[in-house]
C-alpha atoms as a PDB file:
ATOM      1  CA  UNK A   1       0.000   0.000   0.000  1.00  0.00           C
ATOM      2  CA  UNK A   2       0.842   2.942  -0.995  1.00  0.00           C
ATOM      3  CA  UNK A   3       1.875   5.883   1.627  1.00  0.00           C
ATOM      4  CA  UNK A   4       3.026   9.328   1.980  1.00  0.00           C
ATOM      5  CA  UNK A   5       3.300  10.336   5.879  1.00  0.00           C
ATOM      6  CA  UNK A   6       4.509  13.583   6.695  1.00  0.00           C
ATOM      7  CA  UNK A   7       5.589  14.525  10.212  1.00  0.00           C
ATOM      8  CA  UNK A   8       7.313  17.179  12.132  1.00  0.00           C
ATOM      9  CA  UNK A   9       4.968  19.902  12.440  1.00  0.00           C
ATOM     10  CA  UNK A  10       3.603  21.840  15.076  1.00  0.00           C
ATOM     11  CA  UNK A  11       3.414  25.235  17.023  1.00  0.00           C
ATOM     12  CA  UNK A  12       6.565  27.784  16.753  1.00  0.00           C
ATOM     13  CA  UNK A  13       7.509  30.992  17.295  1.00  0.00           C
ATOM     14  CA  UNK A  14       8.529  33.738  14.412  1.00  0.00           C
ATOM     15  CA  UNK A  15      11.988  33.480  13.778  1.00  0.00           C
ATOM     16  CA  UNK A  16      12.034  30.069  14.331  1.00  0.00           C
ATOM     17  CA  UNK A  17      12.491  26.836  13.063  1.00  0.00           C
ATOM     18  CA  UNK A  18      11.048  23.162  12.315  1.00  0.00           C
ATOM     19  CA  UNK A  19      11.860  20.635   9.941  1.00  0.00           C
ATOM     20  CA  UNK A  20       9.192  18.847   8.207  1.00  0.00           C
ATOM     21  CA  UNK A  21      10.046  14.576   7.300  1.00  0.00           C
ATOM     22  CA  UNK A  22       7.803  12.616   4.768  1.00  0.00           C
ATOM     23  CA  UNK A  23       8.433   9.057   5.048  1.00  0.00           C
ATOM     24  CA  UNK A  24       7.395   6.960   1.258  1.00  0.00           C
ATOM     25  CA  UNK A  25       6.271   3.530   1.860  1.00  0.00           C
ATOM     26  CA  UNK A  26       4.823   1.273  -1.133  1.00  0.00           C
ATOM     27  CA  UNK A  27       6.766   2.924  -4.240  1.00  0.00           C
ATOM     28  CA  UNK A  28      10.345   3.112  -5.325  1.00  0.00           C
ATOM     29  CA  UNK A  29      11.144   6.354  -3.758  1.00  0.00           C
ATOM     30  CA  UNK A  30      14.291   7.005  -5.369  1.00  0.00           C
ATOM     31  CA  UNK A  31      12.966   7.393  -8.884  1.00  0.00           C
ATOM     32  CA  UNK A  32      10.666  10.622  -8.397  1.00  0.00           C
ATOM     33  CA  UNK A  33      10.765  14.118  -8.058  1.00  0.00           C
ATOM     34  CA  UNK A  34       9.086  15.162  -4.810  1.00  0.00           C
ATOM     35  CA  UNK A  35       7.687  18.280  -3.718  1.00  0.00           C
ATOM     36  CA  UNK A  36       6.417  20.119  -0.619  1.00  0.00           C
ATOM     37  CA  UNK A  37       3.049  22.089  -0.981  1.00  0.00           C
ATOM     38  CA  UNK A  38       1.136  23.781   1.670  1.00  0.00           C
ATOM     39  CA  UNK A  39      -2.444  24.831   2.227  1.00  0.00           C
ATOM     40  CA  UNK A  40      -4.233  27.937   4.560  1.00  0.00           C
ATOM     41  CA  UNK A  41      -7.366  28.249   5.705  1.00  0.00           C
ATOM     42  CA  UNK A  42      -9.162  29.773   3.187  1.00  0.00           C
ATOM     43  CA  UNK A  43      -6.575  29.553   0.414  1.00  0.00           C
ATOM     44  CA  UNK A  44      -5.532  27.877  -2.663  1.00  0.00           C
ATOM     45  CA  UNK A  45      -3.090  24.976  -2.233  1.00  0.00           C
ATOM     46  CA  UNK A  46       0.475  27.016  -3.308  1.00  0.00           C
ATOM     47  CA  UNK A  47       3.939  24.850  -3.775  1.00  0.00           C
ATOM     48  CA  UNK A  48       6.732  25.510  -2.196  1.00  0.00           C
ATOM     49  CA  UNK A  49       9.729  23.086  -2.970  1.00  0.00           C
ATOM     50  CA  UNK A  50      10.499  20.651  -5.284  1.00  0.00           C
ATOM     51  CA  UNK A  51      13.689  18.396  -5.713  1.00  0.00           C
ATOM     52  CA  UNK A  52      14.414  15.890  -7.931  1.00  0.00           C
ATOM     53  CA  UNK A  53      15.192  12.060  -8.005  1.00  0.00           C
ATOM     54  CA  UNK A  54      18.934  12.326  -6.733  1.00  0.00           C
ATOM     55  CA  UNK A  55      18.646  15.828  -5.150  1.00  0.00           C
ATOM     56  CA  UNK A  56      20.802  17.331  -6.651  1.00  0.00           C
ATOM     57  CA  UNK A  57      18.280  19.809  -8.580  1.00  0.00           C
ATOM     58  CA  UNK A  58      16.209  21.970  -6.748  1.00  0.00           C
ATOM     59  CA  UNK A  59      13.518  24.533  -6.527  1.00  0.00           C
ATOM     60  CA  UNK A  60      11.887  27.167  -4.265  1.00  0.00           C
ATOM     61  CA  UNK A  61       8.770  29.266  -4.280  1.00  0.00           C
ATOM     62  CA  UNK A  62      10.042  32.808  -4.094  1.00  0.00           C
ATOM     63  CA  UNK A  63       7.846  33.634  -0.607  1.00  0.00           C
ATOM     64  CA  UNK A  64      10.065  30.658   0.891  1.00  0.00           C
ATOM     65  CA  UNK A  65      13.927  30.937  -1.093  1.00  0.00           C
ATOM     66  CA  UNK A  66      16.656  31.303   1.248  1.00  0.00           C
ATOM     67  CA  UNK A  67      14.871  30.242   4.334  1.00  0.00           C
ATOM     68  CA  UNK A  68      13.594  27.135   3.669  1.00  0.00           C
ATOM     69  CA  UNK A  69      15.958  23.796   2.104  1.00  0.00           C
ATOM     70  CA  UNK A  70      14.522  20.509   0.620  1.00  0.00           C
ATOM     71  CA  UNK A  71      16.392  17.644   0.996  1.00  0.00           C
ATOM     72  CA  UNK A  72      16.011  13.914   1.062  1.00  0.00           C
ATOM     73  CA  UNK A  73      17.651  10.776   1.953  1.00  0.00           C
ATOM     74  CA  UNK A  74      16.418   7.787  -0.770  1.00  0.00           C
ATOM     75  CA  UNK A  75      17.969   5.450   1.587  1.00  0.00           C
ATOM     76  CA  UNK A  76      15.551   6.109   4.189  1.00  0.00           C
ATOM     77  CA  UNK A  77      12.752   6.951   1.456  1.00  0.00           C
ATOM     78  CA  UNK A  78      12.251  10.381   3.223  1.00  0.00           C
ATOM     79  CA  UNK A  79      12.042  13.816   1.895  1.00  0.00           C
ATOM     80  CA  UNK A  80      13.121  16.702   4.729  1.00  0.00           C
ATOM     81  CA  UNK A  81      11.746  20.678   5.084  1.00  0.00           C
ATOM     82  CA  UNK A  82      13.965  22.244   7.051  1.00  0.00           C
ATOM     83  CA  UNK A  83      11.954  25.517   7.231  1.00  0.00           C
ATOM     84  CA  UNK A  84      13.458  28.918   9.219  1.00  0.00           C
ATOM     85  CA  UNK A  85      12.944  32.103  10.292  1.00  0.00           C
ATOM     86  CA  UNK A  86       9.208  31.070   9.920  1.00  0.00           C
ATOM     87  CA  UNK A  87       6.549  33.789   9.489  1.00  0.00           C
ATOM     88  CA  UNK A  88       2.887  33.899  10.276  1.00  0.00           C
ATOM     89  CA  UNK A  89       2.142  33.578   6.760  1.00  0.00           C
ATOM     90  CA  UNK A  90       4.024  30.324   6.580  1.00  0.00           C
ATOM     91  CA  UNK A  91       1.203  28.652   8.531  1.00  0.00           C
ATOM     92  CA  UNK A  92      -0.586  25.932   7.024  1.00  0.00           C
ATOM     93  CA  UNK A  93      -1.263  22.478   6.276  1.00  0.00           C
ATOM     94  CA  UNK A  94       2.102  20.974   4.495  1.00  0.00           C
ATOM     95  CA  UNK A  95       1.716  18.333   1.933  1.00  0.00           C
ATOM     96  CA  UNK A  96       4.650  16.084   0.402  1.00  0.00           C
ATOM     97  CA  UNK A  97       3.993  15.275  -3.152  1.00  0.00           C
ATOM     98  CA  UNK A  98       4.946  12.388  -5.271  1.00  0.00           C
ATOM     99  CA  UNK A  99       4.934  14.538  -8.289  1.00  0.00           C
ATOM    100  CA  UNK A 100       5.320  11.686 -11.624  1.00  0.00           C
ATOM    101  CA  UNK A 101       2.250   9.277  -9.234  1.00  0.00           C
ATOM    102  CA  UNK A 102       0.075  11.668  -7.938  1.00  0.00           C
ATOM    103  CA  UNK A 103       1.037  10.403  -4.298  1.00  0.00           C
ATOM    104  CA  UNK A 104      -0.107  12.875  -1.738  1.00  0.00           C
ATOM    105  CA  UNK A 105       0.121  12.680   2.222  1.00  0.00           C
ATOM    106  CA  UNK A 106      -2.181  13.623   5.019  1.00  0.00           C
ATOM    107  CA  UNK A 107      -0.863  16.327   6.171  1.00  0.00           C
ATOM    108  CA  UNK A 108       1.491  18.094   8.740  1.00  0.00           C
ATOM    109  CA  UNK A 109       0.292  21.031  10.430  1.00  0.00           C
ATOM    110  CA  UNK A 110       2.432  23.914  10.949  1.00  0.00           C
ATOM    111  CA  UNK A 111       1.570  27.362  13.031  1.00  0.00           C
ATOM    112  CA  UNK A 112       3.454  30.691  13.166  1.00  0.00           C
ATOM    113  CA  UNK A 113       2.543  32.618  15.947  1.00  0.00           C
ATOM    114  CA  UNK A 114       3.500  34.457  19.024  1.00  0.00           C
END
């Protein structure tokens, strides 16, 4: 079965820091391009990184470059989102993406706020 679960969300201050995981299960992982999108209340679902198969290609939305890094480890089948100086506009539900399957996990939450 087929499984995207993201983790590592939560409640932070601005300025500061988490680091999102998404762990594959059920697919060959190392073949695909993943990406990170993320969802407000209210708003359209907007992406934010994307790397590719070996990670050594990637790509930022401009509201996130230079404060957040994708990264990912094929032999643990996890993509990271080590996300910083977080902003209260960087709250919202983050989704990892399996772009070339149309994978999509649950969900991590992440909040922004003093």
């Amino acid at each position: 079965q087929v499984q995207l679960v993201e983790s590592g969300g939560g409640l932070v201050q601005p300025g500061g820091s988490l680091r999102l995981s998404c762990s594959a299960i059920g697919f060959t992982f190392s073949m695909y391009t993943m990406r990170w999108y993320r969802q407000a209340p209210g708003k359209e679902r907007e992406f934010v990184a994307t790397i590719n198969s070996v990670g050594g290609n990637t790509n930022y939305a401009d509201s996130v470059k230079g404060r957040f890094t994708i990264s990912r480890d094929n032999a643990k089948n996890t993509v990271y989102l080590q996300m910083n100086d977080l902003k209260p506009e960087d709250t919202a539900l983050y989704h990892c993406n399996c772009v070339a399957r149309d994978y999509w996990g649950q969900g991590t939450q992440v909040t922004v706020s003093s």
